[in-house]
N, C-alpha and C. Protein backbone atom coordinates (compact mmCIF):
# COMPACT_ATOMS: atom_id res chain seq x y z
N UNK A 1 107.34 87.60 109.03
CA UNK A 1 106.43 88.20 108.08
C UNK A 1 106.18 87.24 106.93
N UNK A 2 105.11 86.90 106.55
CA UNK A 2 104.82 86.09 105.65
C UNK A 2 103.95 86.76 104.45
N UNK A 3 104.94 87.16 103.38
CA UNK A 3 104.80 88.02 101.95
C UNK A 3 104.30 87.55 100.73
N UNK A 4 102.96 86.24 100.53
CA UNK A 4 103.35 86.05 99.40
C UNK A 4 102.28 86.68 98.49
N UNK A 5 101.21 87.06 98.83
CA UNK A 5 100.47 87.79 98.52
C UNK A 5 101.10 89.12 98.44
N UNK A 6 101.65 89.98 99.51
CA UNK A 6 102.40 91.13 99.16
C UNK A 6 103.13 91.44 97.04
N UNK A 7 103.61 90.26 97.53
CA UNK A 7 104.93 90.07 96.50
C UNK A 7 103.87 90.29 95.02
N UNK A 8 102.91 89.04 94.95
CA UNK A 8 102.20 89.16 93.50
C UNK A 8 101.28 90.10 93.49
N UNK A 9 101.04 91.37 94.74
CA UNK A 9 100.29 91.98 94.19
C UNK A 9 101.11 93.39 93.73
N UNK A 10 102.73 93.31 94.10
CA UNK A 10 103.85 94.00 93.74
C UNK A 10 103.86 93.67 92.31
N UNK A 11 103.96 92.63 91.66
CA UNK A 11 104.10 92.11 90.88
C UNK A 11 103.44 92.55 89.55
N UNK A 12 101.74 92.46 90.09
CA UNK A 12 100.71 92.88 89.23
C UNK A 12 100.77 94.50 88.92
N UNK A 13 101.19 95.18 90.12
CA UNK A 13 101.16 96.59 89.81
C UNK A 13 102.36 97.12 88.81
N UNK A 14 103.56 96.65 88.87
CA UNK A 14 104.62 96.52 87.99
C UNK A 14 104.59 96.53 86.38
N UNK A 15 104.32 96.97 85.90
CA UNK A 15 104.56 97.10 84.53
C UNK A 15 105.20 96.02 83.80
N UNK A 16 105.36 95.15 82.49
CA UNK A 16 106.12 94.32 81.99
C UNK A 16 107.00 95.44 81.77
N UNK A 17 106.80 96.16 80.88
CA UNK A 17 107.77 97.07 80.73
C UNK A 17 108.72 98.13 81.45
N UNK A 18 108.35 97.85 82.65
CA UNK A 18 109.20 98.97 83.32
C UNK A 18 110.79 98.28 83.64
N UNK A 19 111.69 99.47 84.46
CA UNK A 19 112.96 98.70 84.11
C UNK A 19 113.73 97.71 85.08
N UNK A 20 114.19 97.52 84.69
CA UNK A 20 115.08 96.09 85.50
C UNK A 20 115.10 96.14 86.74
N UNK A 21 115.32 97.27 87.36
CA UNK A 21 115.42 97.94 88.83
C UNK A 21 113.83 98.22 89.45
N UNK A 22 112.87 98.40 88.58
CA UNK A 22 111.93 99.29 89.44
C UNK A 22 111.39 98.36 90.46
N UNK A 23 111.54 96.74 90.17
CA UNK A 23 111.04 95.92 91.25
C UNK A 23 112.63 95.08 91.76
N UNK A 24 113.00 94.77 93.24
CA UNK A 24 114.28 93.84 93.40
C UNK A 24 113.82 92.78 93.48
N UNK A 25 113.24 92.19 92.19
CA UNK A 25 113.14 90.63 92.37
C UNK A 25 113.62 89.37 93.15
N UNK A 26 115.30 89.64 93.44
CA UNK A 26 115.61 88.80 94.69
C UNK A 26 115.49 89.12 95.67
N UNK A 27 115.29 90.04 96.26
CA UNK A 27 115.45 90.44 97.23
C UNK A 27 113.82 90.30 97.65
N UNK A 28 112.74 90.29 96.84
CA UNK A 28 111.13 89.95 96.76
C UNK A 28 111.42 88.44 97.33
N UNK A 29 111.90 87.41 96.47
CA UNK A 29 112.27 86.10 96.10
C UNK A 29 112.64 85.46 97.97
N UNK A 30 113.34 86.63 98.38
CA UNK A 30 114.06 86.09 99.70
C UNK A 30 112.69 86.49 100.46
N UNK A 31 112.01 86.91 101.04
CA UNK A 31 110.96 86.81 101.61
C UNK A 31 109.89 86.11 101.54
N UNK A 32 109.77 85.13 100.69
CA UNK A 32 108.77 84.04 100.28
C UNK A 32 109.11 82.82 100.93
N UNK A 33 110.38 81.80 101.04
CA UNK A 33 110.04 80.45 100.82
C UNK A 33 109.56 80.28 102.57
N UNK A 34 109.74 81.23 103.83
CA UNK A 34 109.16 80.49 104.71
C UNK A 34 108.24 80.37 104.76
N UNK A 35 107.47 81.24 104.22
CA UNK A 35 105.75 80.92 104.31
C UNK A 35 105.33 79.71 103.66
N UNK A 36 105.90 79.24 102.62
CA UNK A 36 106.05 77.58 101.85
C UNK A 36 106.62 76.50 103.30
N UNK A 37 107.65 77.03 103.53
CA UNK A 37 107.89 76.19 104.54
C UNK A 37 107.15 75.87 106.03
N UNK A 38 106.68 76.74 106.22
CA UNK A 38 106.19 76.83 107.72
C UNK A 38 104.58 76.78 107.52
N UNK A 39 103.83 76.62 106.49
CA UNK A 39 102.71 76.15 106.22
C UNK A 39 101.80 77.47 106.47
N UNK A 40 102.59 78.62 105.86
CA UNK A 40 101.73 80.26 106.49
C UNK A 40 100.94 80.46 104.74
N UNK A 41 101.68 80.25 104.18
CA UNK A 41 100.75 80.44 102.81
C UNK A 41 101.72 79.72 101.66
N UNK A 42 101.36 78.42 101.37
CA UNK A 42 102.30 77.69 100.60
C UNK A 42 102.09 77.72 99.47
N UNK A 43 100.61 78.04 98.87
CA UNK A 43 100.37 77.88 97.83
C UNK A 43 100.52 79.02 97.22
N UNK A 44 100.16 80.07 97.95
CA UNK A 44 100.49 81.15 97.60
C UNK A 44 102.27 81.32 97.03
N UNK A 45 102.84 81.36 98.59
CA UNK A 45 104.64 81.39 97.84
C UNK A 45 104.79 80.72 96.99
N UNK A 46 104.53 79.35 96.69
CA UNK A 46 105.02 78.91 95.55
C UNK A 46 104.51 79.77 94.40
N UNK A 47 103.34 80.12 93.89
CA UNK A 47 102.93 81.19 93.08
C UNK A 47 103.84 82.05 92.64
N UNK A 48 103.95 82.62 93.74
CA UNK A 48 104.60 84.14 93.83
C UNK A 48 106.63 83.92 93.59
N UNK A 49 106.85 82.87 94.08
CA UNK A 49 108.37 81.98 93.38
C UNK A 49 107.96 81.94 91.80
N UNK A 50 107.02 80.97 91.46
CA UNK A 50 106.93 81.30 90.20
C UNK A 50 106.98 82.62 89.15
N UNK A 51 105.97 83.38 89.56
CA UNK A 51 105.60 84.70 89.24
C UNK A 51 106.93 85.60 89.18
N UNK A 52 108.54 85.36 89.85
CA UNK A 52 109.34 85.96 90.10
C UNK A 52 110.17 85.57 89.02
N UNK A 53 110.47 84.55 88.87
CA UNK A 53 110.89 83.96 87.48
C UNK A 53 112.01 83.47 88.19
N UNK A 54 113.08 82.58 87.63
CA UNK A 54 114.52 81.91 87.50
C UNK A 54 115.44 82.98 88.03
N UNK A 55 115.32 84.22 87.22
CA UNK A 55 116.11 85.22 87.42
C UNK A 55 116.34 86.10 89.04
N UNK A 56 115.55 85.78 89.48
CA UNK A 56 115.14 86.02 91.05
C UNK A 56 115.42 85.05 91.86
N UNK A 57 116.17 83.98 91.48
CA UNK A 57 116.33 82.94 92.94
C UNK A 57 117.87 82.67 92.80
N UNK A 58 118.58 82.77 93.87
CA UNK A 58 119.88 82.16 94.16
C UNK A 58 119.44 81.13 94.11
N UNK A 59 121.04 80.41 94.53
CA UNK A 59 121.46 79.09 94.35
C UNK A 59 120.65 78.44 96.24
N UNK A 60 120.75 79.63 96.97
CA UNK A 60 120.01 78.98 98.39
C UNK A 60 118.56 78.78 98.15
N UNK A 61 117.94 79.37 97.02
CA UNK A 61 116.48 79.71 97.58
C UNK A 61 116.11 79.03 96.61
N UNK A 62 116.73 78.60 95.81
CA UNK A 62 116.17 77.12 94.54
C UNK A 62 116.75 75.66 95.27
N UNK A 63 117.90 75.50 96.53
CA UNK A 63 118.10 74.74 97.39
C UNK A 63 116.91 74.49 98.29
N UNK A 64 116.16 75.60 98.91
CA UNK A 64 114.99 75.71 99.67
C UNK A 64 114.07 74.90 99.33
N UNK A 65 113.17 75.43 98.00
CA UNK A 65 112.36 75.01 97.21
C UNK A 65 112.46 73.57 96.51
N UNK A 66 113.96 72.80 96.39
CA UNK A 66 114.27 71.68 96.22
C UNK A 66 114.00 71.02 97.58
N UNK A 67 114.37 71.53 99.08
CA UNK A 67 113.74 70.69 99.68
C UNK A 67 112.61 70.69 100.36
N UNK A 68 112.04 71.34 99.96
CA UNK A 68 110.55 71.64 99.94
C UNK A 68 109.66 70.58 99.29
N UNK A 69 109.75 70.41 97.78
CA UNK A 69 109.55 69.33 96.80
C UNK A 69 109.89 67.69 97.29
N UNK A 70 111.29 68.02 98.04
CA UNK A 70 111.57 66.46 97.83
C UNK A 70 111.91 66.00 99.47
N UNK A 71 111.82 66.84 100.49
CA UNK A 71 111.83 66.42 102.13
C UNK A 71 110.89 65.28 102.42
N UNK A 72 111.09 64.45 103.78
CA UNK A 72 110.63 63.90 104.38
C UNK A 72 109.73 64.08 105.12
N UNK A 73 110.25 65.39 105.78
CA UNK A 73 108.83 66.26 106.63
C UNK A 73 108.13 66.68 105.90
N UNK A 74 107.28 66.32 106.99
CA UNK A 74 105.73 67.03 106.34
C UNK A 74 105.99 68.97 107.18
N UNK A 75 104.70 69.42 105.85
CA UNK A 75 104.45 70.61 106.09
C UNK A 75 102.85 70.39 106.91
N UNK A 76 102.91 70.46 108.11
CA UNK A 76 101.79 70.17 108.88
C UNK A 76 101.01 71.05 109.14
N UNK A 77 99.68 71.18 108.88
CA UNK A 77 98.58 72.36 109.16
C UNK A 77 97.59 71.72 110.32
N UNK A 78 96.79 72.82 110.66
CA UNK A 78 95.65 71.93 111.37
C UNK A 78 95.08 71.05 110.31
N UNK A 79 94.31 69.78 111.23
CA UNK A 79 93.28 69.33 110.67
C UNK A 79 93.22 67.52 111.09
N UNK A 80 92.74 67.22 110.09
CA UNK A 80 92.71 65.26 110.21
C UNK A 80 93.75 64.68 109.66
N UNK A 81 94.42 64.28 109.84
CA UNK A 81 95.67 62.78 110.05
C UNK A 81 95.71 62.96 108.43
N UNK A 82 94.78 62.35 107.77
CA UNK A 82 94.62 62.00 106.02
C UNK A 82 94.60 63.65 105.73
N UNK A 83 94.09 64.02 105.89
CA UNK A 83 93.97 65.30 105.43
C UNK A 83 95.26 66.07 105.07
N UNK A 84 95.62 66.26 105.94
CA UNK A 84 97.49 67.26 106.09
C UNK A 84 98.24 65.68 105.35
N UNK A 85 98.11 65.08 105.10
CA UNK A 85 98.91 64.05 104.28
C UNK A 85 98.74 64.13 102.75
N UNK A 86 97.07 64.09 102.31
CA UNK A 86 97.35 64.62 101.45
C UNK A 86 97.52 66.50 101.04
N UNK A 87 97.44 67.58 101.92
CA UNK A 87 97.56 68.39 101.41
C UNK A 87 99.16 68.72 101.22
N UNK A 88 99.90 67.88 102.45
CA UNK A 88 101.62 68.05 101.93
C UNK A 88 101.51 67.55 100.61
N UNK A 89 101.08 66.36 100.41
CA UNK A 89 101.30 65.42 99.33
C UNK A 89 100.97 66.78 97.87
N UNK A 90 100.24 67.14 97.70
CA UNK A 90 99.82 68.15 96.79
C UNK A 90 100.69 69.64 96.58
N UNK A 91 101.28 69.76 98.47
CA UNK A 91 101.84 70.83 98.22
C UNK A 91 103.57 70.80 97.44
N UNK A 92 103.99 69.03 98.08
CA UNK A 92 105.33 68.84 97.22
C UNK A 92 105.07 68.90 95.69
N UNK A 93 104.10 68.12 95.18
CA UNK A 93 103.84 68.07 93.58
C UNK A 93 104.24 69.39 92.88
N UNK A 94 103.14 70.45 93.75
CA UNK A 94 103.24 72.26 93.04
C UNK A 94 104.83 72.07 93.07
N UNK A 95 105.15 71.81 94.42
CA UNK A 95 106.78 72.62 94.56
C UNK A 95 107.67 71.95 93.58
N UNK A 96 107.26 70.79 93.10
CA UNK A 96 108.26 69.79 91.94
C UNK A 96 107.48 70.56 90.75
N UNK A 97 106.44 71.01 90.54
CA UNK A 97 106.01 71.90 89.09
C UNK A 97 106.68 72.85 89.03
N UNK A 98 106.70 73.67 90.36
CA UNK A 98 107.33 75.09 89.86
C UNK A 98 108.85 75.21 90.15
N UNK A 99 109.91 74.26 90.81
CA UNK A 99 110.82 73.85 90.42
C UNK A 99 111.22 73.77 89.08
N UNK A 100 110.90 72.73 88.46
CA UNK A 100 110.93 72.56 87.13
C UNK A 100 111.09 72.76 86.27
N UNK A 101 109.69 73.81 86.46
CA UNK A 101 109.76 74.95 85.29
C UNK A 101 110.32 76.33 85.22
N UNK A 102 111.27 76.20 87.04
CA UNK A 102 112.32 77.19 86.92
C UNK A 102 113.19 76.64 86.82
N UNK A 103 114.19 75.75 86.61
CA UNK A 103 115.00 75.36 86.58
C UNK A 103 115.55 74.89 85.17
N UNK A 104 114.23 74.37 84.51
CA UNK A 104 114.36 73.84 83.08
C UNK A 104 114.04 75.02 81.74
N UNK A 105 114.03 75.73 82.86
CA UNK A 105 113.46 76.92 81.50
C UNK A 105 112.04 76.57 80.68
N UNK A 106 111.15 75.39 81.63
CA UNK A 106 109.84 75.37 81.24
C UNK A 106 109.02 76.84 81.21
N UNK A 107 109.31 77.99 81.84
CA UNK A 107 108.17 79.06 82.12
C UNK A 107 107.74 78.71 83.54
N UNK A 108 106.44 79.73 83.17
CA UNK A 108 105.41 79.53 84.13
C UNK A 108 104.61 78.34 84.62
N UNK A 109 104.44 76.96 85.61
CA UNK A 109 104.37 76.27 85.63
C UNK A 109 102.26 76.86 85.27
């Protein structure tokens, strides 16, 4: 199942204010990074990783997203040779932004 749209539109319906419980942010968090990984909606999960905040990722699923950012493999889609080269190339950058700025306490990338 590939959630990442699910997740931010969970997200949007959610209240800032409602309480700690009414959404399980990790448990949201754990249904995202394959779709990053497996090239089902990357730009999206990374989003929706973001959108979840710091507070929502174990120590595996900020491991994930680290090698997501910084792997050798490519995340391969259809298309032309240059093409899927640079769209990995673009999709590690996001994943080193929104790393980052979960990790460093930057925010929202």
């Amino acid at each position: 199942m590939h959630s990442p749209a699910p997740v931010l539109a969970l997200l949007a319906l959610a209240p800032e204010a409602a309480p700690a419980d009414a959404l399980d942010r990790p448990a949201l968090a754990g249904l995202v990074p394959a779709s990053a990984e497996e090239d089902a909606d990357p730009g999206t999960a990374l989003e929706a990783l973001s959108a979840l905040g710091r507070e929502a990722l174990t120590g595996d699923r900020i491991h994930r997203l680290t090698a997501l950012a910084e792997r050798d493999r490519r995340v391969v889609c259809a298309g032309l040779e240059g093409e899927i080269i640079r769209a990995d190339e673009r999709l590690r950058e996001k994943a080193r932004t929104v790393l980052a700025a979960l990790t460093t306490g930057g925010g929202t990338p």
